[in-house]
N, C-alpha and C. Protein backbone atom coordinates (compact mmCIF):
# COMPACT_ATOMS: atom_id res chain seq x y z
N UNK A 1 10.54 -10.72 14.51
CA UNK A 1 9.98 -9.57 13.83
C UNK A 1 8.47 -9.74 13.70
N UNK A 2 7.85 -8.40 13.74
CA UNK A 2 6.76 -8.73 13.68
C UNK A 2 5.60 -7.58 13.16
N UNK A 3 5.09 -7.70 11.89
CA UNK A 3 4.60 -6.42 10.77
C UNK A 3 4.01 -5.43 11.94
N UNK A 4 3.23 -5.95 12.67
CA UNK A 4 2.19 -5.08 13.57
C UNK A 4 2.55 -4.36 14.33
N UNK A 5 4.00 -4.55 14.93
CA UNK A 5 4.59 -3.65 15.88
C UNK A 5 5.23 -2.53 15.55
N UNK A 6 5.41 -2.03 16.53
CA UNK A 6 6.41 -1.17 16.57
C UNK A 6 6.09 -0.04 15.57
N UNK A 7 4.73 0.22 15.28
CA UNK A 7 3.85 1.19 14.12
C UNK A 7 4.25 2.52 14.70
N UNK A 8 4.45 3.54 13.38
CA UNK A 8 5.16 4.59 13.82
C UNK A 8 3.35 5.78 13.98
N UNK A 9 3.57 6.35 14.84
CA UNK A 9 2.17 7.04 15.19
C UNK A 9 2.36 8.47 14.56
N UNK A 10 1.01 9.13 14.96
CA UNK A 10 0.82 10.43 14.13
C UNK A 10 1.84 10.92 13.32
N UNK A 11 1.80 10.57 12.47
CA UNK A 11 2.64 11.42 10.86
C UNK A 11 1.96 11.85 10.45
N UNK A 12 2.54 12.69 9.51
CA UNK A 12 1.88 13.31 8.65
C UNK A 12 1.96 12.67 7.25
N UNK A 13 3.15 11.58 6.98
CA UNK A 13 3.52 10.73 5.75
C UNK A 13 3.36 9.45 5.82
N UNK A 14 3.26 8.70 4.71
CA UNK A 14 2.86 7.27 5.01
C UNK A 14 4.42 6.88 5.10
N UNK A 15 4.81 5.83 5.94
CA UNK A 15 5.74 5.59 6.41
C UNK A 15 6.18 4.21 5.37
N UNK A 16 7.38 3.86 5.08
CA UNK A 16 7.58 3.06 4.21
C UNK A 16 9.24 2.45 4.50
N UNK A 17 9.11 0.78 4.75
CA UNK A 17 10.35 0.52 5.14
C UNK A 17 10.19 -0.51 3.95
N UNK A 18 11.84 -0.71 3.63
CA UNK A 18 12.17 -1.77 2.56
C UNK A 18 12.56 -3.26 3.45
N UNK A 19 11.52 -4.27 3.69
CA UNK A 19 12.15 -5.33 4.55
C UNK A 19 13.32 -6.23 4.22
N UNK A 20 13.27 -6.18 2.55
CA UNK A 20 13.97 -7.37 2.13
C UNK A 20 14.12 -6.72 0.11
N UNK A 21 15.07 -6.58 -0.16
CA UNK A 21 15.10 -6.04 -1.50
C UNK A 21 16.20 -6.95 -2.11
N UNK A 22 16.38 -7.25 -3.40
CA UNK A 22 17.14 -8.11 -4.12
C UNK A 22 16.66 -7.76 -5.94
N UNK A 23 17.97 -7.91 -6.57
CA UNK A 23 17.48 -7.39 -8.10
C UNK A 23 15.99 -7.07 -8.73
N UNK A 24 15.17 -8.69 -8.42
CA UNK A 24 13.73 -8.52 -8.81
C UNK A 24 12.54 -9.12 -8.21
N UNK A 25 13.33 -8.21 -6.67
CA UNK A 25 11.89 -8.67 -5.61
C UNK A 25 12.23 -7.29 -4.49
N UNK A 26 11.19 -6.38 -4.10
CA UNK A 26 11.23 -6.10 -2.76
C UNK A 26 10.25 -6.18 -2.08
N UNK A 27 9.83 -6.07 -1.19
CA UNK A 27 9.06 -6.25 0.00
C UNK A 27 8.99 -5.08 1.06
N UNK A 28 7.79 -4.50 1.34
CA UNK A 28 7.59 -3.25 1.91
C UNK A 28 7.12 -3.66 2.91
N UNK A 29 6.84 -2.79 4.00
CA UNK A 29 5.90 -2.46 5.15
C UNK A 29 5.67 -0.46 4.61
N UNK A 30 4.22 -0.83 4.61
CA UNK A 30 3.80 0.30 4.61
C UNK A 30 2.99 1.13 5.26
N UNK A 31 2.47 2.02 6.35
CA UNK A 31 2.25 2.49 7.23
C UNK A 31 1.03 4.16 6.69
N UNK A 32 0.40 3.54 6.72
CA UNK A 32 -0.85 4.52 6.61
C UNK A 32 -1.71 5.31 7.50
N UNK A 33 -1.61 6.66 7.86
CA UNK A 33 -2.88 7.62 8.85
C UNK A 33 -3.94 8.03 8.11
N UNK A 34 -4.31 7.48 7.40
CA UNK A 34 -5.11 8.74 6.56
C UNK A 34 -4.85 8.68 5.51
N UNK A 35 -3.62 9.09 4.66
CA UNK A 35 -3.25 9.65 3.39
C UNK A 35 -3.76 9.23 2.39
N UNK A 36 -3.92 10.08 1.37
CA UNK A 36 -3.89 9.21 0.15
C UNK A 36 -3.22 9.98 -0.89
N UNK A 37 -3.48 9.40 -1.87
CA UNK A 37 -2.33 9.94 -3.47
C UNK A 37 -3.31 11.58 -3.35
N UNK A 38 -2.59 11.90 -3.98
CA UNK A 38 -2.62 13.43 -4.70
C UNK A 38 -3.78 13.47 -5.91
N UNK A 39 -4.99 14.16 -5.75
CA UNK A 39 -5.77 13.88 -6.92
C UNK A 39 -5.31 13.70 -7.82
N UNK A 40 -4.41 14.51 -8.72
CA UNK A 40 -4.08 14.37 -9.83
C UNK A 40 -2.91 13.32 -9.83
N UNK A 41 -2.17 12.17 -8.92
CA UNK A 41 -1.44 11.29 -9.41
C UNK A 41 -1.72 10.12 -9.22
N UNK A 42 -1.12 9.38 -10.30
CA UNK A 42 -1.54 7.67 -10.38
C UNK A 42 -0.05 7.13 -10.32
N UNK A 43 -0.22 6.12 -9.91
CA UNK A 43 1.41 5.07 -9.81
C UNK A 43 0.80 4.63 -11.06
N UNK A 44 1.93 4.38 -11.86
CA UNK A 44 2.53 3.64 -13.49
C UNK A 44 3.67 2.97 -13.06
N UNK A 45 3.72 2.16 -12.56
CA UNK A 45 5.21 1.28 -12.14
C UNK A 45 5.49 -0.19 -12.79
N UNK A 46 6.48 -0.01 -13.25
CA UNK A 46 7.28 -0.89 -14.16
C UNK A 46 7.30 -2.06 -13.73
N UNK A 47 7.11 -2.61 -12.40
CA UNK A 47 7.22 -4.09 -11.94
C UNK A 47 5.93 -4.42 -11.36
N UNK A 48 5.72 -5.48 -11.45
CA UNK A 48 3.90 -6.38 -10.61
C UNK A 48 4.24 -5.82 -9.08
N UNK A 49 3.07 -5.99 -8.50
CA UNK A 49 2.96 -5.44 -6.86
C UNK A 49 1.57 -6.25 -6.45
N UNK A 50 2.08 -7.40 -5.61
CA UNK A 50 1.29 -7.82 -4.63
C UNK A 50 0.83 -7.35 -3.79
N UNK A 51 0.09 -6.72 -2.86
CA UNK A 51 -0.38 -6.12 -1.87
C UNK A 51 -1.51 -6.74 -1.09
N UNK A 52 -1.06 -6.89 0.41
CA UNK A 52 -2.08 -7.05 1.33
C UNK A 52 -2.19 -6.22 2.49
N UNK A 53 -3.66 -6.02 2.99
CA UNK A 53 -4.14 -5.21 3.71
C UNK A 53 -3.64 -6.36 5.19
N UNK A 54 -2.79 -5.32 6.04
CA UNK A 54 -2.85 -6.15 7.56
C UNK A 54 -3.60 -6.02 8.39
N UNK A 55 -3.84 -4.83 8.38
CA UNK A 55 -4.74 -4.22 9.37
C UNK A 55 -5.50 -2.62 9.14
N UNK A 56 -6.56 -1.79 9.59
CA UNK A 56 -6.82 -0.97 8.79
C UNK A 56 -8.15 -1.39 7.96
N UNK A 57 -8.13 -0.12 7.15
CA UNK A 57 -8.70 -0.41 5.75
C UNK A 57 -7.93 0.53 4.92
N UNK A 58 -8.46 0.67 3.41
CA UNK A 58 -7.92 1.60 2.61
C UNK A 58 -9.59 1.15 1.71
N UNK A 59 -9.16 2.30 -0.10
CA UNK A 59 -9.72 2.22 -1.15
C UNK A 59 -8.40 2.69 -2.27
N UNK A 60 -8.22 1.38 -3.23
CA UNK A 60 -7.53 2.12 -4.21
C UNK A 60 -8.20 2.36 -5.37
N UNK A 61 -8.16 3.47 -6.18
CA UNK A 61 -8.60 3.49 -7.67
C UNK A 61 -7.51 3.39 -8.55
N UNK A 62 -8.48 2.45 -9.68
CA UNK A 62 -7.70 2.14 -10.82
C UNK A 62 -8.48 3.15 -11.80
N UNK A 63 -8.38 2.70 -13.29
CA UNK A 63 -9.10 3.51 -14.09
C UNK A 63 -10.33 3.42 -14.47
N UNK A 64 -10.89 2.14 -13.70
CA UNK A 64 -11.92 1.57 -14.29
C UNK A 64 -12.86 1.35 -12.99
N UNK A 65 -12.33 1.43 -12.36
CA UNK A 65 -13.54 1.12 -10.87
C UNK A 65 -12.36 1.55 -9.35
N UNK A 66 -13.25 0.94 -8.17
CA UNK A 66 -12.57 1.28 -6.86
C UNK A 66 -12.50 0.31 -5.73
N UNK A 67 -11.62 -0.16 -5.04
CA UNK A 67 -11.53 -1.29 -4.93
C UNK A 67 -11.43 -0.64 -3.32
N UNK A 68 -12.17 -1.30 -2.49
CA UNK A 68 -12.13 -1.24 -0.96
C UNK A 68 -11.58 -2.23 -0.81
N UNK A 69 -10.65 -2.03 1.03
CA UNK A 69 -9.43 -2.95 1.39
C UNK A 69 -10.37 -3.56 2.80
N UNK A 70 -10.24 -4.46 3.09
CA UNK A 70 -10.28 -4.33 4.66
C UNK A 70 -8.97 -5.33 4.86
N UNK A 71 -8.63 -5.95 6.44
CA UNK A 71 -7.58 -6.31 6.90
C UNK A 71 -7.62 -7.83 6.26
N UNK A 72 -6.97 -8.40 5.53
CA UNK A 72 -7.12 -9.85 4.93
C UNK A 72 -7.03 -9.68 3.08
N UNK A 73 -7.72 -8.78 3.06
CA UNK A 73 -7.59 -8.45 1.32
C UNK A 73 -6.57 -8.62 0.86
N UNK A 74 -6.42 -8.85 -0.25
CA UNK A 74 -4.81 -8.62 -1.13
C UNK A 74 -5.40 -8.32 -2.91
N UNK A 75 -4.17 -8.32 -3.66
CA UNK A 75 -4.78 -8.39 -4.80
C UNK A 75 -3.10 -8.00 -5.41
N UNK A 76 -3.63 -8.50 -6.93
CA UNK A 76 -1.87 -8.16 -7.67
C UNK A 76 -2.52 -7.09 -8.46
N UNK A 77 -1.27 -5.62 -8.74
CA UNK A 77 -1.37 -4.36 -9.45
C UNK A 77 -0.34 -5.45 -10.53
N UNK A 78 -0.70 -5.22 -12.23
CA UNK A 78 0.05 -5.96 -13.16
C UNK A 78 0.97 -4.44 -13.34
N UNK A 79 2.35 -4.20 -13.96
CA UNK A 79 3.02 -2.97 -14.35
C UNK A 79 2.49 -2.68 -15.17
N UNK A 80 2.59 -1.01 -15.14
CA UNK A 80 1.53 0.06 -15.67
C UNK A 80 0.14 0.09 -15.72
N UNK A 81 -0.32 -0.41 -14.66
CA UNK A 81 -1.74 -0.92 -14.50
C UNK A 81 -1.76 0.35 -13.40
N UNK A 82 -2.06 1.35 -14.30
CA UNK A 82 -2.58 2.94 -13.28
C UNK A 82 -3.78 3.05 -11.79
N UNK A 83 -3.02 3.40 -10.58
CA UNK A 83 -3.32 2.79 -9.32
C UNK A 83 -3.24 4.49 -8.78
N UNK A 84 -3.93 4.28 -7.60
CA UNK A 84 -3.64 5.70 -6.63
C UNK A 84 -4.83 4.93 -5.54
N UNK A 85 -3.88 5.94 -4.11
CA UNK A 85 -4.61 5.79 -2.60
C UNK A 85 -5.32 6.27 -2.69
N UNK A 86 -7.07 6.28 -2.71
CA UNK A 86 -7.86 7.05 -2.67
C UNK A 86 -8.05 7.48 -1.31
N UNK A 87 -8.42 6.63 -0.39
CA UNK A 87 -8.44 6.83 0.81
C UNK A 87 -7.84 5.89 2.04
N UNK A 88 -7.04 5.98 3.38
CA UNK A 88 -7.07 5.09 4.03
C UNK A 88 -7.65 5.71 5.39
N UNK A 89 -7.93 4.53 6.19
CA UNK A 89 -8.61 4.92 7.82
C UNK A 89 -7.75 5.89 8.60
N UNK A 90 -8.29 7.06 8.67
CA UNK A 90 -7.86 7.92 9.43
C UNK A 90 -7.72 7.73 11.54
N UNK A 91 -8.63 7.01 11.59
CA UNK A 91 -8.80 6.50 13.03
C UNK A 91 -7.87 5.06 13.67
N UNK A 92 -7.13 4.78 12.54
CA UNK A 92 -6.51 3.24 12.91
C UNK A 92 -4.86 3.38 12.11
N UNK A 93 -3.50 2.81 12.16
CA UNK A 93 -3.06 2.26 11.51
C UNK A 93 -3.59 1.27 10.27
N UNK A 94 -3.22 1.66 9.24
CA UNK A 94 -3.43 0.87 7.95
C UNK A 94 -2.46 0.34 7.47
N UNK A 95 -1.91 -1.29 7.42
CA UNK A 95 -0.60 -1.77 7.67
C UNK A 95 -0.88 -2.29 6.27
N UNK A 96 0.23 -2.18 5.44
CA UNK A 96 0.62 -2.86 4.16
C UNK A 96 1.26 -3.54 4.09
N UNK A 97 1.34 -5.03 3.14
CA UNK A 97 2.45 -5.46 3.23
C UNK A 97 2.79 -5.57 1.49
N UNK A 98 3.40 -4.85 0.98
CA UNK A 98 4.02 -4.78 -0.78
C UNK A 98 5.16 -5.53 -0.89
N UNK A 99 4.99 -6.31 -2.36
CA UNK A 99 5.87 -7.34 -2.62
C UNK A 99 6.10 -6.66 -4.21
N UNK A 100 6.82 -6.73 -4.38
CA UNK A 100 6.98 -5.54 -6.01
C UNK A 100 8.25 -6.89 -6.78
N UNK A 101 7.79 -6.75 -8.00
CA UNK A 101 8.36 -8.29 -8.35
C UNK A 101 8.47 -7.95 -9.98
N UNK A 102 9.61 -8.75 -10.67
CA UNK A 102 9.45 -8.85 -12.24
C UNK A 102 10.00 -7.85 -12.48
């Protein structure tokens, strides 16, 4: 297996597979063209979320500042720590890899 492959092309949705899920761990691949959150919504989610950038870039906002991604970045969202996609690279795959935990 291998995160980089097999990337699903022009959507219109960010694409989202569950690799590995168990009571209080899952693990995403997440697949970005472009998209981002909806002005008006923020993720409030109940469990921690590790996240690293594979490839791509992105920007997420929190409430307090804006955090640019490039491919290597990571960072932990703590639960209810208010998050949204501001922007990702419209010209590239933007590969995620989410670990959602606790």
């Amino acid at each position: 297996m291998n995160l980089l492959r097999d990337l699903p092309e022009n959507v219109s949705r960010e694409v989202v597979e569950i690799l590995l899920q168990s009571p209080n761990l899952r693990v995403e691949r997440i697949v970005s063209h472009g998209q981002a959150s909806p002005p008006d919504f923020w993720y409030d989610q109940e469990e921690s979320e590790w996240v690293l950038l594979l490839s791509g870039a992105a920007r997420l906002a929190f409430e307090d500042r804006v955090v640019p991604l490039q491919a290597g970045d990571y960072l932990n969202i703590a639960p209810h720590e208010r998050h949204r996609v501001e922007w990702t690279s419209p010209d590239q795959p933007t590969v995620w890899l989410a670990i959602f935990y606790g």
